[in-house]
PDB file of N, CA and C in Angstrom:
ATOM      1  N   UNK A   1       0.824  -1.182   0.000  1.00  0.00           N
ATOM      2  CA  UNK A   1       0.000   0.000   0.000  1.00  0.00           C
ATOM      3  C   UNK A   1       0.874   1.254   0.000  1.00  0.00           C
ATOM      4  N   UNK A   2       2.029   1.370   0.909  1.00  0.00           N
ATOM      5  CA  UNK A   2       2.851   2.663   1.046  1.00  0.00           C
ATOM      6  C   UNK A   2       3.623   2.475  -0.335  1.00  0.00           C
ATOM      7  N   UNK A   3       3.892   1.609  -0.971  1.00  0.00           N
ATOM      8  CA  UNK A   3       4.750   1.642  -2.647  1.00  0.00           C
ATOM      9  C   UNK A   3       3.898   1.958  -3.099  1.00  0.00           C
ATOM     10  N   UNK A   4       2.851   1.971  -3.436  1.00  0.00           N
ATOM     11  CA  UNK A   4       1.672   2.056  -4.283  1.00  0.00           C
ATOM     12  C   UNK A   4       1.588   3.570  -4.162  1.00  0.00           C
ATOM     13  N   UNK A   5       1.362   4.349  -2.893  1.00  0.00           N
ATOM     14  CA  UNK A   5       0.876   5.655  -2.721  1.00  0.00           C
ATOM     15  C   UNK A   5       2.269   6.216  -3.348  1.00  0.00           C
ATOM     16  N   UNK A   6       3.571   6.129  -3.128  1.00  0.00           N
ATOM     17  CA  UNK A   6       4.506   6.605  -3.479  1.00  0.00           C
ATOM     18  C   UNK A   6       4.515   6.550  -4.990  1.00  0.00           C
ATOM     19  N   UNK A   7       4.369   5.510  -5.660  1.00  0.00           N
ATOM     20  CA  UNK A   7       4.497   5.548  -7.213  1.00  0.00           C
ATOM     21  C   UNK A   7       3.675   6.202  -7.584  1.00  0.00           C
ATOM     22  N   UNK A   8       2.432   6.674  -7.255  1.00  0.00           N
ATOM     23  CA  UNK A   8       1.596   7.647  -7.443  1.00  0.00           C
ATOM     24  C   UNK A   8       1.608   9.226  -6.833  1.00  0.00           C
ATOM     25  N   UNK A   9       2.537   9.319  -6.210  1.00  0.00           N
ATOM     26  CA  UNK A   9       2.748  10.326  -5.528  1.00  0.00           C
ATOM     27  C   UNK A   9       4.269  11.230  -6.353  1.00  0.00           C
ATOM     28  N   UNK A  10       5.263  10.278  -7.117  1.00  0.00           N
ATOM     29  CA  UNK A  10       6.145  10.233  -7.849  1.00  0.00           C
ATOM     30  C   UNK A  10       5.479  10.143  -9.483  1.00  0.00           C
ATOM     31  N   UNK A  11       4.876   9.754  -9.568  1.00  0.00           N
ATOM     32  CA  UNK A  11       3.843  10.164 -10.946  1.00  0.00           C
ATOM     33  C   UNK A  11       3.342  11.542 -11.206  1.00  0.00           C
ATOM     34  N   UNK A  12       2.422  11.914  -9.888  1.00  0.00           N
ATOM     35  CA  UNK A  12       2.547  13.181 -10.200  1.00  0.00           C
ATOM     36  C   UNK A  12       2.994  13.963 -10.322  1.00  0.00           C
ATOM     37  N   UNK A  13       4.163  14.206  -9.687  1.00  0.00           N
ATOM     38  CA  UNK A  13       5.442  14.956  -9.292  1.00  0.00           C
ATOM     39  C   UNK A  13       5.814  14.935 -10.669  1.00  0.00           C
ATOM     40  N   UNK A  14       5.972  14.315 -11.419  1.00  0.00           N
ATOM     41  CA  UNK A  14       6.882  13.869 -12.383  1.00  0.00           C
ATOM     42  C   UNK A  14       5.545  14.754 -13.670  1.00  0.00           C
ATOM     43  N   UNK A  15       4.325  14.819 -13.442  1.00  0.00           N
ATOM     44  CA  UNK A  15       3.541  15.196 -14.565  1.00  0.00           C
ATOM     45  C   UNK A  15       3.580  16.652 -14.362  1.00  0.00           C
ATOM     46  N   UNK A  16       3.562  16.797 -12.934  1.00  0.00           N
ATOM     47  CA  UNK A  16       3.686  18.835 -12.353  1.00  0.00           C
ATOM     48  C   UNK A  16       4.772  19.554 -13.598  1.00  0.00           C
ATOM     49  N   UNK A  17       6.202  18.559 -13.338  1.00  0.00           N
ATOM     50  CA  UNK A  17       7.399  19.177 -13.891  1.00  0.00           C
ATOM     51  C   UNK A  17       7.281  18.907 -15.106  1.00  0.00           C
ATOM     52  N   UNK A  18       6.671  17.867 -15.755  1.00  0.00           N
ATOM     53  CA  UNK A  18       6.496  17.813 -17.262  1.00  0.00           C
ATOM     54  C   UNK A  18       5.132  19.343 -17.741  1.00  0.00           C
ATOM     55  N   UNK A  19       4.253  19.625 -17.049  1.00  0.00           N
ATOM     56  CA  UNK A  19       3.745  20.227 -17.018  1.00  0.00           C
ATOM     57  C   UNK A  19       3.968  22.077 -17.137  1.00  0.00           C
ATOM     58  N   UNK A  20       4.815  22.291 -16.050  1.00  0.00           N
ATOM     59  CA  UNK A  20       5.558  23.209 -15.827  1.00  0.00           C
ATOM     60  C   UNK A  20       6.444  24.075 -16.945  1.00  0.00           C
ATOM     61  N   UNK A  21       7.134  22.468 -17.194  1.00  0.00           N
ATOM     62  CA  UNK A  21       8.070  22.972 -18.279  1.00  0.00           C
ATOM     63  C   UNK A  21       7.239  23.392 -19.758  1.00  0.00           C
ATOM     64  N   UNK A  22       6.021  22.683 -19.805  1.00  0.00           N
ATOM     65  CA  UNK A  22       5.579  22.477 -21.320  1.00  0.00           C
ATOM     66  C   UNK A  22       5.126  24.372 -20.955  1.00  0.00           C
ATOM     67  N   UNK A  23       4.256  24.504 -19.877  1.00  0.00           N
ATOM     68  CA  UNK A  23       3.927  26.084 -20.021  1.00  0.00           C
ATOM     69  C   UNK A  23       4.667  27.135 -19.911  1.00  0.00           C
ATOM     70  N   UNK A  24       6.245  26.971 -19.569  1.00  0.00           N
ATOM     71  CA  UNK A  24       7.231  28.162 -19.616  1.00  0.00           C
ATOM     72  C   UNK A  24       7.268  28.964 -21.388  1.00  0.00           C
ATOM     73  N   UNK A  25       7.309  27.769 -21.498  1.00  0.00           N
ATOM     74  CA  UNK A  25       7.022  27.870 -23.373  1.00  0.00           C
ATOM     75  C   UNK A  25       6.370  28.644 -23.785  1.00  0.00           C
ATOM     76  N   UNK A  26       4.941  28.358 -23.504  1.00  0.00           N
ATOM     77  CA  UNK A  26       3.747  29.051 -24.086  1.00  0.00           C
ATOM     78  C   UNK A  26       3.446  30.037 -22.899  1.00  0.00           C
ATOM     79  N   UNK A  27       4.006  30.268 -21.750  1.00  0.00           N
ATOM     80  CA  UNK A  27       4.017  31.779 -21.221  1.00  0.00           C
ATOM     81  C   UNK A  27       4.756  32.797 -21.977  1.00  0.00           C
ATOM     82  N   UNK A  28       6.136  32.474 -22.519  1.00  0.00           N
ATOM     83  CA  UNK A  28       6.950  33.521 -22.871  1.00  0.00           C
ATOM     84  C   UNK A  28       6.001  33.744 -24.394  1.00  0.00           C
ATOM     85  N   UNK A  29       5.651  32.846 -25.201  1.00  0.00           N
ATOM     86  CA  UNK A  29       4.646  33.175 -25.940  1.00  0.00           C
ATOM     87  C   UNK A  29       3.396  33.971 -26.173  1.00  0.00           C
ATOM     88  N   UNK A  30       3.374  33.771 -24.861  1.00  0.00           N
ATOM     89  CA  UNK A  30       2.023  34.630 -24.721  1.00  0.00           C
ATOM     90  C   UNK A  30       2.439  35.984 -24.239  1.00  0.00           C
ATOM     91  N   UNK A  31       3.774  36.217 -23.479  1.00  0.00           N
ATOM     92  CA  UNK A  31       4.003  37.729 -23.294  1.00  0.00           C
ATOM     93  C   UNK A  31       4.746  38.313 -24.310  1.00  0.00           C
ATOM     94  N   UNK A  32       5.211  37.852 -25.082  1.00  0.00           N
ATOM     95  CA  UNK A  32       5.424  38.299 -26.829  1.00  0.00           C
ATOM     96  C   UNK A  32       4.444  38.857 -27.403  1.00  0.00           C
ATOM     97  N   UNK A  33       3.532  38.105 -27.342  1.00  0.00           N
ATOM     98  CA  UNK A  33       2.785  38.282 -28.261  1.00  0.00           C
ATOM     99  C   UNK A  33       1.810  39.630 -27.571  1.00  0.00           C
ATOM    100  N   UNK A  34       1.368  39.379 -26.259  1.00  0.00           N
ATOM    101  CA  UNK A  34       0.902  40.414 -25.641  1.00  0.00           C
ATOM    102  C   UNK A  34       2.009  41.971 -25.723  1.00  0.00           C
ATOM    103  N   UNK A  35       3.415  42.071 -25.501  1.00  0.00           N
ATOM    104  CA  UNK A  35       4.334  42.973 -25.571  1.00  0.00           C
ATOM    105  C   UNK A  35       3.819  43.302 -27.191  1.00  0.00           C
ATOM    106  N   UNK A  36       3.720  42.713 -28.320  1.00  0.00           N
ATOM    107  CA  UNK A  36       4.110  43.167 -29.643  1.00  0.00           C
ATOM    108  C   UNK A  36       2.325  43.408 -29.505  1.00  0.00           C
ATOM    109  N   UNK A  37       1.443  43.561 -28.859  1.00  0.00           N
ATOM    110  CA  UNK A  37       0.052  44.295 -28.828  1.00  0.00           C
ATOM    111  C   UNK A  37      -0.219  45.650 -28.171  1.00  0.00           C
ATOM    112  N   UNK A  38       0.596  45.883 -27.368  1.00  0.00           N
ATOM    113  CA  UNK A  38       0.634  46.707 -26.237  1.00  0.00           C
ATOM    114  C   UNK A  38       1.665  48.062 -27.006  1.00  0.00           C
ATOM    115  N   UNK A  39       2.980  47.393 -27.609  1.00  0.00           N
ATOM    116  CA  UNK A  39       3.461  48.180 -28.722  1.00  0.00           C
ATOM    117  C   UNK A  39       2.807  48.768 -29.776  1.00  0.00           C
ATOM    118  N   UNK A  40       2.057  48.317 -30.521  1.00  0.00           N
ATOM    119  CA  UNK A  40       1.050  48.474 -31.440  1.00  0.00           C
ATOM    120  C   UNK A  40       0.681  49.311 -31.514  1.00  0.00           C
ATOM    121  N   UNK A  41      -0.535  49.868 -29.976  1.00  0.00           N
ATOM    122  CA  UNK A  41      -1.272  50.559 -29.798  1.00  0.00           C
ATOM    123  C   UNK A  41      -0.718  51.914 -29.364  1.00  0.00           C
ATOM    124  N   UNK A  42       0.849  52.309 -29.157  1.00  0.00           N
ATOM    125  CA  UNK A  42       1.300  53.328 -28.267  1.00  0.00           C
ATOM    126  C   UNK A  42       1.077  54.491 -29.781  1.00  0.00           C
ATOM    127  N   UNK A  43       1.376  54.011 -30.978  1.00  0.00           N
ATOM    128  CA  UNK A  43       1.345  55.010 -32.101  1.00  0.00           C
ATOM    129  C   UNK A  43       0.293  55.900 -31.749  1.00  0.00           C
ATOM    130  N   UNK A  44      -1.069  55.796 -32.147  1.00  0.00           N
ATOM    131  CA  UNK A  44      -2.366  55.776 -32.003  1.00  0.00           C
ATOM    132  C   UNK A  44      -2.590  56.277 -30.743  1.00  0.00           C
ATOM    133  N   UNK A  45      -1.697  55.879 -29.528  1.00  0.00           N
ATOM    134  CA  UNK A  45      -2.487  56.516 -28.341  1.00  0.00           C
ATOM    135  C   UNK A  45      -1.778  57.608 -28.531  1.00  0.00           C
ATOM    136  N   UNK A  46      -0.592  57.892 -28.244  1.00  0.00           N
ATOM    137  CA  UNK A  46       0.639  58.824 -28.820  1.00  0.00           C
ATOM    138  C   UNK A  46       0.098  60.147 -28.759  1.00  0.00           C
ATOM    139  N   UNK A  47      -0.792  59.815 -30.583  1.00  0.00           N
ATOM    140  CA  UNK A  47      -1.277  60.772 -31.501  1.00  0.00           C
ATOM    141  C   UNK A  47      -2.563  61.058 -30.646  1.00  0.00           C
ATOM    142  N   UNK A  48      -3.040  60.954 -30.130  1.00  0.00           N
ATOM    143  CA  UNK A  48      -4.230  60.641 -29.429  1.00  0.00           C
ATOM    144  C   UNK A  48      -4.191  61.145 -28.588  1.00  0.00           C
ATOM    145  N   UNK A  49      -3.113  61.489 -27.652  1.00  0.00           N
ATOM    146  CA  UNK A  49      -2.829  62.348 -26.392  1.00  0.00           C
ATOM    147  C   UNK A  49      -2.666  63.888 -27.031  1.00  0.00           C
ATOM    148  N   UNK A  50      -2.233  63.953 -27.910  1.00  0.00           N
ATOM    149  CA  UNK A  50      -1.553  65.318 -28.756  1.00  0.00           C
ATOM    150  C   UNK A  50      -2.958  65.922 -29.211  1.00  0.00           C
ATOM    151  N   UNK A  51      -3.133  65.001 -30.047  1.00  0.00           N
ATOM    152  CA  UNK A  51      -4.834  65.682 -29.873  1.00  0.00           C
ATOM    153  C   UNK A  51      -5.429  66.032 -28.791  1.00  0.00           C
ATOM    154  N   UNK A  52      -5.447  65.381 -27.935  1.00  0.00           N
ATOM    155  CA  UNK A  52      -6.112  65.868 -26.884  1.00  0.00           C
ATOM    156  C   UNK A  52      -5.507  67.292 -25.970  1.00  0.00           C
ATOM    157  N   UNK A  53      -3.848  66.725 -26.501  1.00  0.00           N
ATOM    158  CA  UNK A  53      -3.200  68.083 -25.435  1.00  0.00           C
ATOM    159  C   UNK A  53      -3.915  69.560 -26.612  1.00  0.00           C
ATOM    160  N   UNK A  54      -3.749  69.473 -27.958  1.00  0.00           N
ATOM    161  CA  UNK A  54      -4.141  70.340 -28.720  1.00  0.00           C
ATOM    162  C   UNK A  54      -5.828  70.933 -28.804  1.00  0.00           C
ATOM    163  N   UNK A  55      -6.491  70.526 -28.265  1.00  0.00           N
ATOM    164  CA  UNK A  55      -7.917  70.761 -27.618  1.00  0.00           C
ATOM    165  C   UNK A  55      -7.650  71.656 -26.475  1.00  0.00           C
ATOM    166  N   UNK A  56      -6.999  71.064 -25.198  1.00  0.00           N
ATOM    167  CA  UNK A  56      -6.994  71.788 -24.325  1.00  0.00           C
ATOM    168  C   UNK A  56      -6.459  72.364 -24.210  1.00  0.00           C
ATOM    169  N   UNK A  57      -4.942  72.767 -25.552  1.00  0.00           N
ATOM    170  CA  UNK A  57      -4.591  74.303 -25.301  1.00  0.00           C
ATOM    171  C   UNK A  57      -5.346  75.072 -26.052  1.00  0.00           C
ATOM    172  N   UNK A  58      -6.094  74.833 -27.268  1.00  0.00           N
ATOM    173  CA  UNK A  58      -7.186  75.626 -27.813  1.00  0.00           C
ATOM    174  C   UNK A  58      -8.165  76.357 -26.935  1.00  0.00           C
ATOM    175  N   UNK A  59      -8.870  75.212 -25.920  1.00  0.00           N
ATOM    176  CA  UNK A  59     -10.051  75.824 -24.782  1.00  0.00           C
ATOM    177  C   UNK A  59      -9.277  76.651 -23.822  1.00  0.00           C
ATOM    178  N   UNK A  60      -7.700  76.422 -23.517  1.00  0.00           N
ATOM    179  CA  UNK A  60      -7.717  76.825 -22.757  1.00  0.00           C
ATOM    180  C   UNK A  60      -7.502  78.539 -23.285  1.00  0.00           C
ATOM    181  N   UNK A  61      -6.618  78.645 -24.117  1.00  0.00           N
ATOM    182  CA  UNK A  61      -6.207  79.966 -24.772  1.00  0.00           C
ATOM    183  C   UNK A  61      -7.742  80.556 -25.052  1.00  0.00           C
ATOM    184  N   UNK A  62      -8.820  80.429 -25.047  1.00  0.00           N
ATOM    185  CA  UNK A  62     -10.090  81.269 -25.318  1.00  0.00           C
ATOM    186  C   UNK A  62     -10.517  81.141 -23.967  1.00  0.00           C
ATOM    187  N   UNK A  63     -10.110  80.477 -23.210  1.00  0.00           N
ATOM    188  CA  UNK A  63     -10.563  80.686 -21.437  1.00  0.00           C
ATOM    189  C   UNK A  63      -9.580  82.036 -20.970  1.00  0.00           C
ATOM    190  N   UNK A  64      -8.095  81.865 -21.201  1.00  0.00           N
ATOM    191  CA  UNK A  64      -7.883  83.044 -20.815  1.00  0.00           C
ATOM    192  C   UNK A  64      -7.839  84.459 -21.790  1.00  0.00           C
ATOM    193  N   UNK A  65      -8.132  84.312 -22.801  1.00  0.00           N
ATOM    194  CA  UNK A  65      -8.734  85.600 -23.535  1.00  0.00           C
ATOM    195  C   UNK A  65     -10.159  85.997 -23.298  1.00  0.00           C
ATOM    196  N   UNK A  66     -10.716  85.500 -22.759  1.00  0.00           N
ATOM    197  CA  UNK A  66     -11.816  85.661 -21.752  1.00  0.00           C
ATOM    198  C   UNK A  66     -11.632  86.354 -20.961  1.00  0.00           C
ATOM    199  N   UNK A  67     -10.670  85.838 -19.970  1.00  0.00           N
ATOM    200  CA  UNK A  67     -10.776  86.420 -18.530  1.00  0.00           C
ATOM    201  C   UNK A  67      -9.722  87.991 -18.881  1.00  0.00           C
ATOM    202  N   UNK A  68      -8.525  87.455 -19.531  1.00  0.00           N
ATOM    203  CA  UNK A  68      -8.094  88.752 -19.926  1.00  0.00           C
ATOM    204  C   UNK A  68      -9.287  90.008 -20.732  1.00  0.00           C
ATOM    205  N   UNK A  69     -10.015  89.972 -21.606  1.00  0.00           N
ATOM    206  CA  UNK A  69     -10.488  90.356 -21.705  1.00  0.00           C
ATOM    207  C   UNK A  69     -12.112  91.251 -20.950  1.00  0.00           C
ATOM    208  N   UNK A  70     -12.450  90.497 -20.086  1.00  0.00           N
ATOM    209  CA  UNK A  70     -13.202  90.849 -19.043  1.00  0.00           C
ATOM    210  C   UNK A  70     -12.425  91.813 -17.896  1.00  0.00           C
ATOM    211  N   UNK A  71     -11.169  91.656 -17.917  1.00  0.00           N
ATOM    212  CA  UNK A  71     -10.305  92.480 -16.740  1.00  0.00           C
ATOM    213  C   UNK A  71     -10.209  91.500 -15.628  1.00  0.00           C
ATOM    214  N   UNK A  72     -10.196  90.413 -15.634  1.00  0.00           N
ATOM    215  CA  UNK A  72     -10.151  89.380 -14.647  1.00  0.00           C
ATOM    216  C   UNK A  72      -8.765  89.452 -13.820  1.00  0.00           C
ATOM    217  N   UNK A  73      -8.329  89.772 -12.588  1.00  0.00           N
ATOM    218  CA  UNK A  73      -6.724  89.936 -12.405  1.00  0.00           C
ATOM    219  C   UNK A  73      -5.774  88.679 -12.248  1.00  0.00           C
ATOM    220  N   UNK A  74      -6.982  87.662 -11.870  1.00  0.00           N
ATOM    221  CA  UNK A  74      -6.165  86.170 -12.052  1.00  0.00           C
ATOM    222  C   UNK A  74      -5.601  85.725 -13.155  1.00  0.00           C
ATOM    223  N   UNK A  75      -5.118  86.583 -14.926  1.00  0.00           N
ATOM    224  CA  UNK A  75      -5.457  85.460 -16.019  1.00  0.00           C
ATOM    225  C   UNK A  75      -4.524  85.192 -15.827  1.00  0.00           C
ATOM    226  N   UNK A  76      -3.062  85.360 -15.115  1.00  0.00           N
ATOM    227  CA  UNK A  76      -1.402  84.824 -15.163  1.00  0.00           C
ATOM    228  C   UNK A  76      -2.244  83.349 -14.642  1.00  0.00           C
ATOM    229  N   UNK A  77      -2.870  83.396 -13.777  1.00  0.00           N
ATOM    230  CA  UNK A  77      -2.873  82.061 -12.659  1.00  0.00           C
ATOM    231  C   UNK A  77      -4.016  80.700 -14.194  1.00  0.00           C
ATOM    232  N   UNK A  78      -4.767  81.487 -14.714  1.00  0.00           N
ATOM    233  CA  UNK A  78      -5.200  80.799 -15.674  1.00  0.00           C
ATOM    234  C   UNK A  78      -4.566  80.295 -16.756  1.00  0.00           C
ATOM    235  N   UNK A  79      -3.610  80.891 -17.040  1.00  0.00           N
ATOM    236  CA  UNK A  79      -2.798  81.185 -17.858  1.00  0.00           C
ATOM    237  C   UNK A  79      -2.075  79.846 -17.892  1.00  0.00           C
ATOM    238  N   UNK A  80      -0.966  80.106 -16.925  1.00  0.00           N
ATOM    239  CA  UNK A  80      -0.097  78.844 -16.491  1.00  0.00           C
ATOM    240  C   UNK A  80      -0.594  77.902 -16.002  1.00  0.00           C
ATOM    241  N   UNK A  81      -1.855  77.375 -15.421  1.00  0.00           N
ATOM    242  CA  UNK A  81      -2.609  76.417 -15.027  1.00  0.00           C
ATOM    243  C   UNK A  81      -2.849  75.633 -16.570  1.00  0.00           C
ATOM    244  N   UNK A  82      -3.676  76.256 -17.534  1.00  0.00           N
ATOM    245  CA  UNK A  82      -3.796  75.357 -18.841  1.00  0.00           C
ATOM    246  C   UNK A  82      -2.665  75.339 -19.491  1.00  0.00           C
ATOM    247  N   UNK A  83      -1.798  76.325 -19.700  1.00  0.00           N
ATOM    248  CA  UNK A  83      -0.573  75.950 -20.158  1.00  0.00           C
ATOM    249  C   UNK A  83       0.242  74.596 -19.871  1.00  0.00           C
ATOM    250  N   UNK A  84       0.448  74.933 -18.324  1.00  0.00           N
ATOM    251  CA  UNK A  84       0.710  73.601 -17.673  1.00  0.00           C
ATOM    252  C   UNK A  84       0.667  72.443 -17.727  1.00  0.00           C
ATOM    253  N   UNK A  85      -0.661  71.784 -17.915  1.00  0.00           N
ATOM    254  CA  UNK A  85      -1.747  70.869 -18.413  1.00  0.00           C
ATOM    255  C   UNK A  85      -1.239  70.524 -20.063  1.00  0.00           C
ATOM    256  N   UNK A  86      -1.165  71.329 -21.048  1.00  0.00           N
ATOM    257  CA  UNK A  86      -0.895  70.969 -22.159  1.00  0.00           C
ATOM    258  C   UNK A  86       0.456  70.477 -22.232  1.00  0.00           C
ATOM    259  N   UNK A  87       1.577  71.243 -21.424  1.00  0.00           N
ATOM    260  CA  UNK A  87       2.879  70.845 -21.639  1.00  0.00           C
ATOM    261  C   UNK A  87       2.818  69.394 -20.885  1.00  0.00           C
ATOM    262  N   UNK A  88       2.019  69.415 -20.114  1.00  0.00           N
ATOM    263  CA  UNK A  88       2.435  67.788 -18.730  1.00  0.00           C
ATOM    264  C   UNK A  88       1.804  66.644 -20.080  1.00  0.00           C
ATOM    265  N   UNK A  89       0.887  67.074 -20.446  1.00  0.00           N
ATOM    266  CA  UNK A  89       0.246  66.049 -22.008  1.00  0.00           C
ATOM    267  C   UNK A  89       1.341  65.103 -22.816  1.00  0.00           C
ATOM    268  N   UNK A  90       1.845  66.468 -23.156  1.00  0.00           N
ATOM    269  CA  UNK A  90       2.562  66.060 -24.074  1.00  0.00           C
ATOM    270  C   UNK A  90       4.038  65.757 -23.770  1.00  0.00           C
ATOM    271  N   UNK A  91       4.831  66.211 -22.550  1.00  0.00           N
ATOM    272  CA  UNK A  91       5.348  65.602 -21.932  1.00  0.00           C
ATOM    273  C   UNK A  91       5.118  64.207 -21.838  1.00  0.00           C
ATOM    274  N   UNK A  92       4.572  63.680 -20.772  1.00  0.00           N
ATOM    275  CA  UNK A  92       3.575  62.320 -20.857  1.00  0.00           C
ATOM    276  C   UNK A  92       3.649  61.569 -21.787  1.00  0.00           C
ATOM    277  N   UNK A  93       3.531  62.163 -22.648  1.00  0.00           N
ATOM    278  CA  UNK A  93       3.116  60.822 -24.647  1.00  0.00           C
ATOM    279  C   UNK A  93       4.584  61.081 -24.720  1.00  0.00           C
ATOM    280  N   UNK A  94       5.066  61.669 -24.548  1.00  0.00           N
ATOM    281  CA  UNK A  94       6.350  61.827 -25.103  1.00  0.00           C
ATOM    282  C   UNK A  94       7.382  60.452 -24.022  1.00  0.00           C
ATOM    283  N   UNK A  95       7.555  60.924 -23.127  1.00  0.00           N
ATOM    284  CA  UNK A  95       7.729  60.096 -21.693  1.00  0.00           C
ATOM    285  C   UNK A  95       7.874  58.501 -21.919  1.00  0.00           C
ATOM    286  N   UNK A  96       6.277  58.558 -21.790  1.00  0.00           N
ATOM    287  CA  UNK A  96       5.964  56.995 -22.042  1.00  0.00           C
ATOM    288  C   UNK A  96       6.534  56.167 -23.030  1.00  0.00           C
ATOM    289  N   UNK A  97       5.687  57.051 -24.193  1.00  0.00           N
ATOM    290  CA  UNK A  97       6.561  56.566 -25.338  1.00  0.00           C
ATOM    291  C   UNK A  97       7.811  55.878 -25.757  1.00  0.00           C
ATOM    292  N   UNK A  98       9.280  56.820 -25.522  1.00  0.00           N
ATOM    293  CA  UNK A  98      10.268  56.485 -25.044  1.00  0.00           C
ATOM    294  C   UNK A  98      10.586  55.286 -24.066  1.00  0.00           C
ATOM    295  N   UNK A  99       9.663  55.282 -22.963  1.00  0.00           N
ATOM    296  CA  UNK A  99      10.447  54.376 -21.908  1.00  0.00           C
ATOM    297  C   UNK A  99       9.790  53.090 -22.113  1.00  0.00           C
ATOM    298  N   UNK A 100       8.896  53.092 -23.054  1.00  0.00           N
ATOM    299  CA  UNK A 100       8.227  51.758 -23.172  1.00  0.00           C
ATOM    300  C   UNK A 100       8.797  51.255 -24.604  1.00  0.00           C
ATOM    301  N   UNK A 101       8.667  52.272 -25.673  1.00  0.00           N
ATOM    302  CA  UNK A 101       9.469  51.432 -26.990  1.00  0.00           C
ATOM    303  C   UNK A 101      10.712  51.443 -27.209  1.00  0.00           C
TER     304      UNK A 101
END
């Protein structure tokens, strides 16, 4: 009975590591293939952030020709707040970009 549990206990052992090994394989496969998807998409997001930073320096430049124009005394503080925002954007796409491709 105790040989018996052991040869079965050494069977499995033996199917874990056959097991193991067969999926190291098809893990690194699968993070290839996931890495060369994830690459893909940075073009597109990239361009996609820029657009977006280019929106919000558009809104923002008619937010503070607004306030400048009204006599508002805050527009420096408006000013550099959306400015800010557009440069951190595109900073950002820029950033990423780089440290990921």
């Amino acid at each position: 009975m105790k040989e018996k549990s052991k040869k079965i206990g050494l069977t499995a052992m033996a199917l874990i590591a056959v097991a193991s090994v067969s999926a190291q394989g098809n893990g690194q496969a699968g993070i290839t293939e996931a890495t060369q998807m994830v690459t893909g998409y940075f073009d597109p997001a990239t361009k996609l952030v820029y657009a977006v930073g280019a929106i919000v320096g558009l809104i923002g430049g008619v937010k503070v020709y607004q306030k400048f124009s009204a006599g508002d005394p805050d527009t420096s503080k408006t000013a550099s707040s959306w400015f800010g925002a557009c440069i951190f954007l595109i900073v950002a796409a820029t950033i990423l970009r780089s440290f990921f491709l």
